[in-house]
Protein backbone atom coordinates (compact mmCIF):
# COMPACT_ATOMS: atom_id res chain seq x y z
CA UNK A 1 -53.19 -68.86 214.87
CA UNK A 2 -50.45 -68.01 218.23
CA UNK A 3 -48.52 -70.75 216.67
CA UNK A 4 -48.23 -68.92 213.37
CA UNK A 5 -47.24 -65.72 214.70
CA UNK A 6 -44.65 -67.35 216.91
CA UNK A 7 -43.01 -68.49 213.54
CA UNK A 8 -43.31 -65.19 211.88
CA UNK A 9 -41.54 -63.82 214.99
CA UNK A 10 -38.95 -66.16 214.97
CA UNK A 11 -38.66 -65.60 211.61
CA UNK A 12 -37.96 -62.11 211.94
CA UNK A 13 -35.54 -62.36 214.88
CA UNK A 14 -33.49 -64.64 212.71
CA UNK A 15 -33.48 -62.56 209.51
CA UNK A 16 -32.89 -58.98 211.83
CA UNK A 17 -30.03 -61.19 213.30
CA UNK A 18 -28.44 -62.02 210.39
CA UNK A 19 -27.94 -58.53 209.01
CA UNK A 20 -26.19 -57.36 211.98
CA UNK A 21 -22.12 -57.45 211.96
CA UNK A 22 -22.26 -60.77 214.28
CA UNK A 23 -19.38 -63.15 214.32
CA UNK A 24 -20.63 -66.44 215.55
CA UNK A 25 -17.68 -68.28 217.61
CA UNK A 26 -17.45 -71.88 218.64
CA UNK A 27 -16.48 -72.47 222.53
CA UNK A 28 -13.01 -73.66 223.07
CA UNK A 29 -10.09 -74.36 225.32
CA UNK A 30 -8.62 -70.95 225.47
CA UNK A 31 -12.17 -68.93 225.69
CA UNK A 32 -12.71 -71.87 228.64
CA UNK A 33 -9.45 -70.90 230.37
CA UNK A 34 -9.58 -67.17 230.37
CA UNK A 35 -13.15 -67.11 232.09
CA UNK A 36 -11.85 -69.71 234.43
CA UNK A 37 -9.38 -66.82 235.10
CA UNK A 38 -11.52 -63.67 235.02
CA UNK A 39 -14.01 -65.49 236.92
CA UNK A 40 -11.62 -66.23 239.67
CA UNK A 41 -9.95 -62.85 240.18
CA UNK A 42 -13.03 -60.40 239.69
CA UNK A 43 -16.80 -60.21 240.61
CA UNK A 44 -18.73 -61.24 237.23
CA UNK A 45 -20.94 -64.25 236.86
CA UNK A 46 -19.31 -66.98 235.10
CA UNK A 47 -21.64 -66.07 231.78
CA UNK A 48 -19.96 -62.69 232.10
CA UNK A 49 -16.61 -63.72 232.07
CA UNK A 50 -17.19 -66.19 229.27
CA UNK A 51 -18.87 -63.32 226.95
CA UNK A 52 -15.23 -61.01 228.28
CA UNK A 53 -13.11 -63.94 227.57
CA UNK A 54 -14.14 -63.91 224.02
CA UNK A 55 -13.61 -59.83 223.54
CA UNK A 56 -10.12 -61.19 225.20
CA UNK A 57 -9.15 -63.71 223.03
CA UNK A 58 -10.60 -62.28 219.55
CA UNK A 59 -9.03 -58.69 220.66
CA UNK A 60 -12.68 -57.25 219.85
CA UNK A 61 -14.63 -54.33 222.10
CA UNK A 62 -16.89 -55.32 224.23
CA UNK A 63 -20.38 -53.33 223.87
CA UNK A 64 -22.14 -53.24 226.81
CA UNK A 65 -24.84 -52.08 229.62
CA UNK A 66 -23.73 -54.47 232.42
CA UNK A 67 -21.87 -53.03 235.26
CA UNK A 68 -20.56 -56.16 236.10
CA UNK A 69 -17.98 -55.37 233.06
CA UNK A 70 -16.66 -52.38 234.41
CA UNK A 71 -14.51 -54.38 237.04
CA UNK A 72 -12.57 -55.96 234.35
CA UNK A 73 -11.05 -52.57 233.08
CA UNK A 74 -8.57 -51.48 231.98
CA UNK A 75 -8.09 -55.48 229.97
CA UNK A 76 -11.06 -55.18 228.36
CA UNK A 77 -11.61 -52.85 225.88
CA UNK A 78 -14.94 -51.61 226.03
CA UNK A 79 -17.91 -49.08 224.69
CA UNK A 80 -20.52 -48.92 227.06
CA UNK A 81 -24.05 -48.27 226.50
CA UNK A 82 -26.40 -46.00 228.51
CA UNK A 83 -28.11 -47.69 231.33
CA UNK A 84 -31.80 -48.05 231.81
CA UNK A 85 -32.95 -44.75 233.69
């Protein structure tokens, strides 16, 4: 029965997922390069400046609650969301 409702879940997630306005991206050489950079001149994780080298490189707004990304202001445009209180 768990096994069935771990489907149904998954199921779910995927379908939810799918209506959102996501743009799936493939990794590549320039995304690669531009974390390399943002991870070597600011104070993010690496996953961090891979998710900001993206925003970069597509010119898209990076939505957020992660203070990590305030650091990389003003080059990243950004909307932030409220933190957890």
């Amino acid at each position: 029965m768990k096994k069935d409702r771990n489907i149904f879940v998954l199921d779910t997630s995927a379908i939810l997922t799918q209506s959102l306005p996501v743009q799936v991206v493939e990794s590549n050489e320039a995304f690669t390069l531009k974390a390399g950079s943002l991870k070597a001149t600011n104070r993010i994780s690496l996953a961090d400046a891979y998710i900001a080298s993206v925003a970069l490189e597509l010119s898209g707004v990076l939505v957020h609650k992660d203070p990590e990304f305030e650091n990389l202001k003003p080059s990243v445009e950004e909307t932030r969301l409220p933190y957890k209180k």
